[in-house]
C-alpha atoms as a PDB file:
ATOM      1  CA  UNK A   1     -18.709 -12.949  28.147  1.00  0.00           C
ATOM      2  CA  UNK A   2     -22.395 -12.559  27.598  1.00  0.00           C
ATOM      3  CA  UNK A   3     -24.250  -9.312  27.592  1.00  0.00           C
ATOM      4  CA  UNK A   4     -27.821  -7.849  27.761  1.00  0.00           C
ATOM      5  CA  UNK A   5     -29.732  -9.609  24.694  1.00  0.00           C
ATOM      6  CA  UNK A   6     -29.818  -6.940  21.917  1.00  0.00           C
ATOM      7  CA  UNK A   7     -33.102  -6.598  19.816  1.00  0.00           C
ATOM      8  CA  UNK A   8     -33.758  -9.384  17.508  1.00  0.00           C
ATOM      9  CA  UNK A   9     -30.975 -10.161  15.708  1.00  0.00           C
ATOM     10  CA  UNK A  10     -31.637 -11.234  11.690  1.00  0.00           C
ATOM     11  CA  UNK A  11     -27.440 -11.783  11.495  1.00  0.00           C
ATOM     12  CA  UNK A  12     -24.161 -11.577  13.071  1.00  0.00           C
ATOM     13  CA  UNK A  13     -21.184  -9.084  12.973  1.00  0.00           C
ATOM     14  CA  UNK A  14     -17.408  -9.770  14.251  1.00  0.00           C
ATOM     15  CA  UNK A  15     -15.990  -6.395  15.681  1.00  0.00           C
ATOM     16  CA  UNK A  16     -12.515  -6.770  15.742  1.00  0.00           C
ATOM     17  CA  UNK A  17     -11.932  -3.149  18.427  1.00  0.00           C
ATOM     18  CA  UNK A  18      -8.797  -1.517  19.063  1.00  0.00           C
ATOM     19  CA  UNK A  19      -8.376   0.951  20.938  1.00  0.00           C
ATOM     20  CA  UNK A  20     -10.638   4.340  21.097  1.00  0.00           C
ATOM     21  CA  UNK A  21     -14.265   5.472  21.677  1.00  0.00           C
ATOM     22  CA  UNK A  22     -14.822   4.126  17.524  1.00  0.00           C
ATOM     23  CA  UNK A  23     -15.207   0.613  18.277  1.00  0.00           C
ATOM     24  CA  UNK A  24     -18.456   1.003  20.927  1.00  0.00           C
ATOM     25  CA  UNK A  25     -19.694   3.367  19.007  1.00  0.00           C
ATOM     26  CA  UNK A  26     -19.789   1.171  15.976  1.00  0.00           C
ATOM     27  CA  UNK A  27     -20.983  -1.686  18.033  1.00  0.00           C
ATOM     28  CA  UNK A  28     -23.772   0.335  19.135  1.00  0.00           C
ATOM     29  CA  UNK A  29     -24.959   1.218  15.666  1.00  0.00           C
ATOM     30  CA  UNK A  30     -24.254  -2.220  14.520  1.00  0.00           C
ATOM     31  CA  UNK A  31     -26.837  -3.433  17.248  1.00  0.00           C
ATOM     32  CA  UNK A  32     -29.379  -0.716  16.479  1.00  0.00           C
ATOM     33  CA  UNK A  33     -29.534  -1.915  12.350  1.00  0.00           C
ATOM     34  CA  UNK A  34     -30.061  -5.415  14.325  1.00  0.00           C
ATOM     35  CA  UNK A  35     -27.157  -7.229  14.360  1.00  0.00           C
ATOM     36  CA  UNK A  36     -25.946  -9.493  16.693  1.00  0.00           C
ATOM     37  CA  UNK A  37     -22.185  -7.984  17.620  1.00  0.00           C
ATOM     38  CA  UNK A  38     -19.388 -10.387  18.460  1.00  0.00           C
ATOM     39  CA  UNK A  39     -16.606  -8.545  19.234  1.00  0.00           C
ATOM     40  CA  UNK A  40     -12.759  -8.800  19.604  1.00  0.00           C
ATOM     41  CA  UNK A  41     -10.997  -6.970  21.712  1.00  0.00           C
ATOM     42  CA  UNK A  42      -7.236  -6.596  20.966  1.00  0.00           C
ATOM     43  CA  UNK A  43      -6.803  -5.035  24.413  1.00  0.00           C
ATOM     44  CA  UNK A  44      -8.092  -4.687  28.063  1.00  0.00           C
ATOM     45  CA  UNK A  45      -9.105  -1.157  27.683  1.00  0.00           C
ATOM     46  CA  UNK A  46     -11.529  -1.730  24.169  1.00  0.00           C
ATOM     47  CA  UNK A  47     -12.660  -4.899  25.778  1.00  0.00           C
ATOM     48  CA  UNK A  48     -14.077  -2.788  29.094  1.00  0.00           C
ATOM     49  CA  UNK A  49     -15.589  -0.052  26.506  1.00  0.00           C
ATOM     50  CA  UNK A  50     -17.429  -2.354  23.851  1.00  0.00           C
ATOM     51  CA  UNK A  51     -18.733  -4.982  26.814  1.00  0.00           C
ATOM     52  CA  UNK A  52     -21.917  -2.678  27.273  1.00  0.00           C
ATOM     53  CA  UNK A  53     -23.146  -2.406  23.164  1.00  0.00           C
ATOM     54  CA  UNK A  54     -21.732  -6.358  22.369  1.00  0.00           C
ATOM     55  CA  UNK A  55     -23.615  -9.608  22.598  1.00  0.00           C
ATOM     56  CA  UNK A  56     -20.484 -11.384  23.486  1.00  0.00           C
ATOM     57  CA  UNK A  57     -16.855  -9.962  24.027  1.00  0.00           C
ATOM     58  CA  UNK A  58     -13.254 -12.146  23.330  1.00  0.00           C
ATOM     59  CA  UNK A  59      -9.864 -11.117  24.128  1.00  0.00           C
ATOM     60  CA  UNK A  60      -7.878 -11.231  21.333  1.00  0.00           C
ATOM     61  CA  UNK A  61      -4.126 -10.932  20.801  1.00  0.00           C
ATOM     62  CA  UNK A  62      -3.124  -9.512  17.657  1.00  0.00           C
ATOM     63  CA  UNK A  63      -0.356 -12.278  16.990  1.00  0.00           C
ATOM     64  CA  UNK A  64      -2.863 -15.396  17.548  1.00  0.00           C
ATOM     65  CA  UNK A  65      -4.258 -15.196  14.071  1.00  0.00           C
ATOM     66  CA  UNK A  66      -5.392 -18.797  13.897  1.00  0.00           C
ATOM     67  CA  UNK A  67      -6.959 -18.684  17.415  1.00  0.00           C
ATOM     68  CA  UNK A  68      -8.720 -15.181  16.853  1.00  0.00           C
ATOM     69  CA  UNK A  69     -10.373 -16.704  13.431  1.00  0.00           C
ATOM     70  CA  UNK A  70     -11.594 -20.121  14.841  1.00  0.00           C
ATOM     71  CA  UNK A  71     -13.509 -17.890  17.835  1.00  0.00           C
ATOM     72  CA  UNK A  72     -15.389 -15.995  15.803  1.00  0.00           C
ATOM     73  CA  UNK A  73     -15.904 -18.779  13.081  1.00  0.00           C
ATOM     74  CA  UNK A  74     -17.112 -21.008  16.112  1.00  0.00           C
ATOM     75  CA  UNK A  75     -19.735 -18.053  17.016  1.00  0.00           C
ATOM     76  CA  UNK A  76     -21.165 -17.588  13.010  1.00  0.00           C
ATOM     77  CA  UNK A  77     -19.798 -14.890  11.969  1.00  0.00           C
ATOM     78  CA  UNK A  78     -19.737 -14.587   8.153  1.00  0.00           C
ATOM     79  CA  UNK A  79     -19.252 -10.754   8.372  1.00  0.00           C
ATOM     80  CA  UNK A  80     -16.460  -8.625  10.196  1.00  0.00           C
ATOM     81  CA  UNK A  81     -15.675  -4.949   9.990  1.00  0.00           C
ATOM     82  CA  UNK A  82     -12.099  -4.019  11.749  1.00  0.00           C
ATOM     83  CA  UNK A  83     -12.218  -0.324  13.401  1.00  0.00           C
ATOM     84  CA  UNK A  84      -9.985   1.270  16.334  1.00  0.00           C
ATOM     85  CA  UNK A  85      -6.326   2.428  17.010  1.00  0.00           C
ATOM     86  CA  UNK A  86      -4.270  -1.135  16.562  1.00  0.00           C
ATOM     87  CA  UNK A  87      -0.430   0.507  17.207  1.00  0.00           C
ATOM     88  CA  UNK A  88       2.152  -1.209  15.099  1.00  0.00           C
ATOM     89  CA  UNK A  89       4.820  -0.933  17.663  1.00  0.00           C
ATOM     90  CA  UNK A  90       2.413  -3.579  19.743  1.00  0.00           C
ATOM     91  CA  UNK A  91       2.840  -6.151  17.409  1.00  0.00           C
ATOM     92  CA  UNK A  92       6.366  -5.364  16.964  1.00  0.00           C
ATOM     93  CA  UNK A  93       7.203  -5.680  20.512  1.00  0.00           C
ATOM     94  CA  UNK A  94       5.676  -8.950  21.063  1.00  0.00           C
ATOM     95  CA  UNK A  95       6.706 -11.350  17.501  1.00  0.00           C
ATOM     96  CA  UNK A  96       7.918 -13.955  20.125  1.00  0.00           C
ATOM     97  CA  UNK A  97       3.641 -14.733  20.724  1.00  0.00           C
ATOM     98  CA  UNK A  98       3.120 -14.912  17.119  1.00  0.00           C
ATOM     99  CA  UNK A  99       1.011 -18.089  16.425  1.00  0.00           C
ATOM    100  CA  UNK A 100       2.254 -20.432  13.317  1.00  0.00           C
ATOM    101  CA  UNK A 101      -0.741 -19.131  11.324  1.00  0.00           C
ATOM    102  CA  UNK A 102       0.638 -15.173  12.124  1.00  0.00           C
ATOM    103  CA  UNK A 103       4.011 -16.493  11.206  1.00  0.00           C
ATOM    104  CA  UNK A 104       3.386 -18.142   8.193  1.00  0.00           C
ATOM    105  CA  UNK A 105       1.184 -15.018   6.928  1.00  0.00           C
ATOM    106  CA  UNK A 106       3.577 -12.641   7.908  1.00  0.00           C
ATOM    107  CA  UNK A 107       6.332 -14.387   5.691  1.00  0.00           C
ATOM    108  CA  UNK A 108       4.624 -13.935   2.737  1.00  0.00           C
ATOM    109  CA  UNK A 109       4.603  -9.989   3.012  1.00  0.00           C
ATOM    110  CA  UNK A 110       6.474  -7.659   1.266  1.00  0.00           C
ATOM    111  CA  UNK A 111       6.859  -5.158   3.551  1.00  0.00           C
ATOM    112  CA  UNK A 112       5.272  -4.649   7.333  1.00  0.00           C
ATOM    113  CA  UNK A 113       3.640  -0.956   6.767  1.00  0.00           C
ATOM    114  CA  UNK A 114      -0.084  -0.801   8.127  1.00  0.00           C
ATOM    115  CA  UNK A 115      -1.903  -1.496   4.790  1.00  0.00           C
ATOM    116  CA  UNK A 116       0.136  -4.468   3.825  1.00  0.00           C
ATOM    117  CA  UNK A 117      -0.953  -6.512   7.033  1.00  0.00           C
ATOM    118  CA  UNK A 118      -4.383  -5.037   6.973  1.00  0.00           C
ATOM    119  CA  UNK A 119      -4.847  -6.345   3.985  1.00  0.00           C
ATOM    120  CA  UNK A 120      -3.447  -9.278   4.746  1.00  0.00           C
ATOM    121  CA  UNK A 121      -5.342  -9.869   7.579  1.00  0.00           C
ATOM    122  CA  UNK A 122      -8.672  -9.138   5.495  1.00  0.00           C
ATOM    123  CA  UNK A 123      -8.196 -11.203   2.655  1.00  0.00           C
ATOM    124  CA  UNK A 124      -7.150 -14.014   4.927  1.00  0.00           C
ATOM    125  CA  UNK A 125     -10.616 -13.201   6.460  1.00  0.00           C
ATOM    126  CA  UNK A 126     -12.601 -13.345   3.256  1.00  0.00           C
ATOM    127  CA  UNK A 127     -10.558 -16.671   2.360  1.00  0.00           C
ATOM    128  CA  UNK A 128     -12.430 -18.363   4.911  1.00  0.00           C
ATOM    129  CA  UNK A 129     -16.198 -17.303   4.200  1.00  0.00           C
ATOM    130  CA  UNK A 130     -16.081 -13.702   6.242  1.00  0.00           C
ATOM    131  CA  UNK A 131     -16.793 -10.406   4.419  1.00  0.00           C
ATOM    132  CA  UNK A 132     -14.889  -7.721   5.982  1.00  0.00           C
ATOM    133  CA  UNK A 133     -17.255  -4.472   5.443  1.00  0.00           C
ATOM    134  CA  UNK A 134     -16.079  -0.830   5.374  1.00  0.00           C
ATOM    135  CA  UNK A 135     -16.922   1.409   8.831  1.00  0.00           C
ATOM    136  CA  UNK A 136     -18.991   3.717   6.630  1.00  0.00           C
ATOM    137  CA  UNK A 137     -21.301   1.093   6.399  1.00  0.00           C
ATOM    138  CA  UNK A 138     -22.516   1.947  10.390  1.00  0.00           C
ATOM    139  CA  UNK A 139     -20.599   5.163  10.903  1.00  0.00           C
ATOM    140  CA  UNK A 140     -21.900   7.367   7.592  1.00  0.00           C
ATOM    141  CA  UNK A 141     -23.098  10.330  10.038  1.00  0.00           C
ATOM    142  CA  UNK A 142     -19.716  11.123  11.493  1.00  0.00           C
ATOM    143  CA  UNK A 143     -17.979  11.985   8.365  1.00  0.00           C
ATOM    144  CA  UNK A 144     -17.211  15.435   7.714  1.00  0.00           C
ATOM    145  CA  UNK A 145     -18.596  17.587   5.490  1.00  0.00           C
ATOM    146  CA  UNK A 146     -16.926  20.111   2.961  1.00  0.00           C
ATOM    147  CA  UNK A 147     -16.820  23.345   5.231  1.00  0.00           C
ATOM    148  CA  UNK A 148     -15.782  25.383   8.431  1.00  0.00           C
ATOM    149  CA  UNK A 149     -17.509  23.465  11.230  1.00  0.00           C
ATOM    150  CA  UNK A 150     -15.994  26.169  14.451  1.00  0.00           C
ATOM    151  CA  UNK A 151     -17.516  29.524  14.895  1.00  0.00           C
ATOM    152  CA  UNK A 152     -14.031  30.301  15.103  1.00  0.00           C
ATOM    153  CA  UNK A 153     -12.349  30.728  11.110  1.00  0.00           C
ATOM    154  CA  UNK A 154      -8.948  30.502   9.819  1.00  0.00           C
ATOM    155  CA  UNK A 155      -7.125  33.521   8.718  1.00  0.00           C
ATOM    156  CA  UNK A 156      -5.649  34.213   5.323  1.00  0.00           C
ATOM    157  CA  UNK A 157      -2.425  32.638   6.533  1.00  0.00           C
ATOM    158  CA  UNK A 158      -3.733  29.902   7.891  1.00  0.00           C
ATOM    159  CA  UNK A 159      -5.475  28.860   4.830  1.00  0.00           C
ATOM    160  CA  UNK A 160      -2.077  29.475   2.829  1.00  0.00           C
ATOM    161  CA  UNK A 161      -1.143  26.608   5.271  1.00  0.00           C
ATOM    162  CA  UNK A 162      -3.942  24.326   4.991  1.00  0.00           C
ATOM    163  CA  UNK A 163      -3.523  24.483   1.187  1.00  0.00           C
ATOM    164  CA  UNK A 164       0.360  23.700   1.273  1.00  0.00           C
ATOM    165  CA  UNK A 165      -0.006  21.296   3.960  1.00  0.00           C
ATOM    166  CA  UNK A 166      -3.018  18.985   2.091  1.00  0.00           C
ATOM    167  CA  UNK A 167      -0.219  18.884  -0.823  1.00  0.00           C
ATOM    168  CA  UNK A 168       2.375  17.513   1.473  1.00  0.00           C
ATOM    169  CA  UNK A 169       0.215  15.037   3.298  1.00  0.00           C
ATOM    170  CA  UNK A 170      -1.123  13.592   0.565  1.00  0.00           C
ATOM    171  CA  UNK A 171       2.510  12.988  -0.568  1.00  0.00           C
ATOM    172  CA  UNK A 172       3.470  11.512   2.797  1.00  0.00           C
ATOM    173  CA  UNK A 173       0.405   9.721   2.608  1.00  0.00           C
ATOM    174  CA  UNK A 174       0.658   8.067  -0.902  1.00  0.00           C
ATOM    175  CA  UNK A 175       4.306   6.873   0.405  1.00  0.00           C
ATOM    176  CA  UNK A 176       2.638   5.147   3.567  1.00  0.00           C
ATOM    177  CA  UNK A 177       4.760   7.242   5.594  1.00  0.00           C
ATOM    178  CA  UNK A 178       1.628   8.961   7.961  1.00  0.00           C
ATOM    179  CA  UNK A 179      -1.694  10.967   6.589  1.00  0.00           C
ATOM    180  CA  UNK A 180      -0.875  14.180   9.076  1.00  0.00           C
ATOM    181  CA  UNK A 181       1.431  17.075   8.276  1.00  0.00           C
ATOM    182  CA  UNK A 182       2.074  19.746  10.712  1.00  0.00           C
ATOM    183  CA  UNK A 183       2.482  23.513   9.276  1.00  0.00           C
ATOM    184  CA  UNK A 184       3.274  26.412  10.603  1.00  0.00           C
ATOM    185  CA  UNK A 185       4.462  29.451   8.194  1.00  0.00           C
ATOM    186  CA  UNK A 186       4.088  27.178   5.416  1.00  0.00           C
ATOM    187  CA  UNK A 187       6.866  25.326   6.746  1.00  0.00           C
ATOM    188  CA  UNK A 188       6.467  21.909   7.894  1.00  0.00           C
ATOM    189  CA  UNK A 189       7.013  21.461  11.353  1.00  0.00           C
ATOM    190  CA  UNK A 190       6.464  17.661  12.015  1.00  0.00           C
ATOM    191  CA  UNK A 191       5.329  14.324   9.473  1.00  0.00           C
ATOM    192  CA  UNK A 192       3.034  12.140  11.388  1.00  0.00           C
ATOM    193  CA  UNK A 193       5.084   8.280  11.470  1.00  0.00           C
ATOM    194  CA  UNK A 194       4.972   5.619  13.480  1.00  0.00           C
ATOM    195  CA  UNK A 195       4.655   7.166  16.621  1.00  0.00           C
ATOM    196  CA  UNK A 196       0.733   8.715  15.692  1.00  0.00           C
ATOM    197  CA  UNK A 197      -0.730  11.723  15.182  1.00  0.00           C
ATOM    198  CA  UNK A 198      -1.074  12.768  18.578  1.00  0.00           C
ATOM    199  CA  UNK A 199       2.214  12.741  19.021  1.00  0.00           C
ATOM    200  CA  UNK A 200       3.418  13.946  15.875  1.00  0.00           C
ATOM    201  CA  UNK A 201       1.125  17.086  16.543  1.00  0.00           C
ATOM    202  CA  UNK A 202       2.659  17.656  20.498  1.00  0.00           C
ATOM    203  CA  UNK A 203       6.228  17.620  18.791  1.00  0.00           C
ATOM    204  CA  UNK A 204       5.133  20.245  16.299  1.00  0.00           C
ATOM    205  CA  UNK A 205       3.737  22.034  19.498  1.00  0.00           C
ATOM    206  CA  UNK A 206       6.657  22.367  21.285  1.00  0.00           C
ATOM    207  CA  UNK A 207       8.897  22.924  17.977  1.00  0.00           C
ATOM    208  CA  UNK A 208       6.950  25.883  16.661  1.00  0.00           C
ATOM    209  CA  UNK A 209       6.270  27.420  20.609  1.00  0.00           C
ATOM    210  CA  UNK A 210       2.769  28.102  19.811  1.00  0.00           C
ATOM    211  CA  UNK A 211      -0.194  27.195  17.475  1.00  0.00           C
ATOM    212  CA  UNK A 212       0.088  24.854  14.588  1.00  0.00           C
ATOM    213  CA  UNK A 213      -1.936  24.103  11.331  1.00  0.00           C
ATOM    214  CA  UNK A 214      -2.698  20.366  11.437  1.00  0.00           C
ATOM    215  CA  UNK A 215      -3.653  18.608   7.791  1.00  0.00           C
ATOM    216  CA  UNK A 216      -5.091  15.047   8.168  1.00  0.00           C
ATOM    217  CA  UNK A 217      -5.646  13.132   4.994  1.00  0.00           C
ATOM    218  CA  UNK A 218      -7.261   9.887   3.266  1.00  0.00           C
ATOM    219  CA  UNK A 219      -4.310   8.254   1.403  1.00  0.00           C
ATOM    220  CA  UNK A 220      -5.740   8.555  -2.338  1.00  0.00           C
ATOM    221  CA  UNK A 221      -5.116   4.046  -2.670  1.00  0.00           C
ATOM    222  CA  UNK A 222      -6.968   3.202   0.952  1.00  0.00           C
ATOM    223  CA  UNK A 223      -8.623   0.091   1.629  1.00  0.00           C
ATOM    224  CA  UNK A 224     -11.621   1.513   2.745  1.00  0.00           C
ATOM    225  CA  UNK A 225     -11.858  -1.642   4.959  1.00  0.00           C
ATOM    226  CA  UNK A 226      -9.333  -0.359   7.327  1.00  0.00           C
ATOM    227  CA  UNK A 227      -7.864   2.732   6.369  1.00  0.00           C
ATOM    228  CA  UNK A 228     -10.095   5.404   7.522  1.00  0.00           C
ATOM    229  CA  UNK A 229      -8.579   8.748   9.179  1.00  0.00           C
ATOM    230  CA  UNK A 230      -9.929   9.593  12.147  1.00  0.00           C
ATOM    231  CA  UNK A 231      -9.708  13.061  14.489  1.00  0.00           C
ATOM    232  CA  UNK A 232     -11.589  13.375  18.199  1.00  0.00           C
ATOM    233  CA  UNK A 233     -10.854  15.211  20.984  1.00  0.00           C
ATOM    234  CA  UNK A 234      -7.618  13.891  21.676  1.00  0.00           C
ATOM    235  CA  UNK A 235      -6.406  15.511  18.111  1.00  0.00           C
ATOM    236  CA  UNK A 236      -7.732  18.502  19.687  1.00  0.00           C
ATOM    237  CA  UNK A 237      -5.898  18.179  23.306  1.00  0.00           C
ATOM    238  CA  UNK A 238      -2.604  17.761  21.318  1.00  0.00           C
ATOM    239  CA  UNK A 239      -3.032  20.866  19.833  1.00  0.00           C
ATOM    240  CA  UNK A 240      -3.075  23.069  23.001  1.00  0.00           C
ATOM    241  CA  UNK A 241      -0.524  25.955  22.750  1.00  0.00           C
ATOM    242  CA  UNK A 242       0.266  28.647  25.338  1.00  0.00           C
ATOM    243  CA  UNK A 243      -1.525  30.677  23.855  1.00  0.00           C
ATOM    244  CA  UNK A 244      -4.997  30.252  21.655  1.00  0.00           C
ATOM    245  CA  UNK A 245      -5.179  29.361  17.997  1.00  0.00           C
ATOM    246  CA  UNK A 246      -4.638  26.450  15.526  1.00  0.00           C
ATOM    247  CA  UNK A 247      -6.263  24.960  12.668  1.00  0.00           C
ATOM    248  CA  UNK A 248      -7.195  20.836  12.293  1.00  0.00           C
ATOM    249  CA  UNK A 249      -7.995  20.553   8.519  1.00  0.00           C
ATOM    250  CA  UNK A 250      -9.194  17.172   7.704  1.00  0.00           C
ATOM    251  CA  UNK A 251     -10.180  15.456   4.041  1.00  0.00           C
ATOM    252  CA  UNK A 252     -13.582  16.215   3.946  1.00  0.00           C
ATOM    253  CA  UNK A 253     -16.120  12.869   3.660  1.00  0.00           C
ATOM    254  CA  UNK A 254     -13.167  11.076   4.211  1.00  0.00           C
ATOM    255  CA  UNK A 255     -12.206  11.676   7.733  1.00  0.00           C
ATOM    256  CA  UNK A 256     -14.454  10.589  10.660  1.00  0.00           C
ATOM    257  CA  UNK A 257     -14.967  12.604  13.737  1.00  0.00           C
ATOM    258  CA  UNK A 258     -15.185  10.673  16.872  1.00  0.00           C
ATOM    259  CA  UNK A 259     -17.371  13.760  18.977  1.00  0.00           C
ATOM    260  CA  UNK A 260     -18.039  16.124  16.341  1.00  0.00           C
ATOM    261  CA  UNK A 261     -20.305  18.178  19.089  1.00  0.00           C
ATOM    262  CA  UNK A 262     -17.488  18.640  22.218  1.00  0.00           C
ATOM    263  CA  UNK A 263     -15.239  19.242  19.516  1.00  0.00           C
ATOM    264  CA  UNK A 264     -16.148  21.863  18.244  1.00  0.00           C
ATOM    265  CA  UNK A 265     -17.123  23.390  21.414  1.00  0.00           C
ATOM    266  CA  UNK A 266     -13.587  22.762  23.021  1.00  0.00           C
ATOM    267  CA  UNK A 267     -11.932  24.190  19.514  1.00  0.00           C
ATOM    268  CA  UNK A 268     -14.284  27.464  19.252  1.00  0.00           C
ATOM    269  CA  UNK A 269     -13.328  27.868  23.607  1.00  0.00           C
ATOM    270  CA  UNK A 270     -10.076  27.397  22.521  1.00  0.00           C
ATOM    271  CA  UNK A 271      -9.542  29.529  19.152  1.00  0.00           C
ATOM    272  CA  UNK A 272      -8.933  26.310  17.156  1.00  0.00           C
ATOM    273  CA  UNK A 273     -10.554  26.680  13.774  1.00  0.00           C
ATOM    274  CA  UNK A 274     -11.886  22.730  12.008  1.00  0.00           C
ATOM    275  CA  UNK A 275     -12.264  22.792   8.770  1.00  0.00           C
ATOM    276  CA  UNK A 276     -13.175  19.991   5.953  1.00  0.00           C
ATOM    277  CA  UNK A 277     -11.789  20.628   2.616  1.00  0.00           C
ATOM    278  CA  UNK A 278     -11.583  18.369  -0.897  1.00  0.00           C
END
């Protein structure tokens, strides 16, 4: 689907969009450096929220691999950058509408985790003339930077638990198990897996009966193509206890904040301390 013409375009980027505000927001930065932005959408819901910042919008299911390539080799795109919430149990729940080229790609993996099909996917990208470029490349100014971003400022405890929880998640991380821990008393509540952070961080909620210490970390390997932690409001939402309080602790120039400016405003209303931390 076509949309308003962007300003003079000197090239072309693919968006392939999952889910999440990241994806138009990305899109819209892409098109103010001037590129023309040809997006996939691997759902309904990022389709409707990139239409108004792309030049041109495609459905794509995840599984049609070859399909998915040929559109956006047909539109002349020779660069792609891959940013939004993709959940693995989609893909899992749907193998019968794998393509042949999905197949055959998938059966040369070792493993399914995240990073292996990422990769995957990227390399198969670059195999056939497309450079997949990292989302720092249009998103730089939403990375956080070492400090305590909330009027509001964790307490002696608290830090005790940011400090043993960073250990942990990296752990957890470096095993491609999750990148969030949840602490309370220096005890870990809840490990991030496949269900997301957002719901790793409501379980830890309801385990610990009031606020929680959440650590989100880069995974010390990443692909910096693909494997960039994220936290926005929704992070935030999940953390709402009976009563006020909490701490989100993320890797600091590693972690991208979706709406840096309502978040902290909903954290300090709600006595949730943010902090960024190496």
């Amino acid at each position: 689907m076509n949309q308003a013409a962007a300003p003079t375009a000197t090239k072309s980027v693919g968006l392939i969009a999952g889910d999440g505000k990241l994806p138009a927001i990305l899109a819209r930065s892409a098109r103010e450096r001037g590129y023309r932005v040809i997006a996939g959408a691997l759902s309904p819901e990022a389709r409707q929220r990139v239409m108004p910042h792309c030049d041109k919008v495609h459905l794509m299911a995840p599984g049609q691999l070859g399909r998915n390539l040929k559109l956006l080799e047909q539109d002349g795109v020779t660069e792609v950058v891959f940013i939004g919430k993709v959940p693995k149990l989609n893909l899992l729940r749907n193998l019968t509408k794998l393509d042949w080229m999905a197949i055959k790609e998938l059966s040369k993996l070792p493993d399914f985790n995240d990073d292996t099909i990422q990769r995957a996917v990227g390399n198969l990208c670059e195999e056939r003339g497309m450079k997949v470029l990292t989302q720092r490349e249009f998103l730089q100014h939403l990375f956080a930077d070492v400090g305590v971003l909330t009027n509001n400022r964790p307490s002696a405890g608290e830090y005790a638990d940011v400090e043993f929880g960073f250990r942990i998640a990296k752990e957890i991380a470096r095993l491609d198990i999750g990148q969030t821990v949840i602490v309370k008393n220096q005890m870990i509540v809840a490990i991030e897996a496949i269900e997301g952070t957002d719901e790793a961080i409501k379980r830890a909620v309801a385990l610990a009966r009031g606020p929680v210490v959440v650590v989100k970390v880069a995974r010390f390997d990443r692909d910096p193509r693909f494997d960039t932690p994220t936290a926005g409001m929704s992070t935030l939402q999940s953390m709402l206890a009976p009563k006020p309080g909490g701490v989100l602790a993320v890797e600091a120039n590693e972690t991208l904040l979706v709406e840096r400016e309502e978040m902290v405003s909903f954290a300090d209303s709600n006595g949730i301390s943010i902090v960024a931390l190496k």
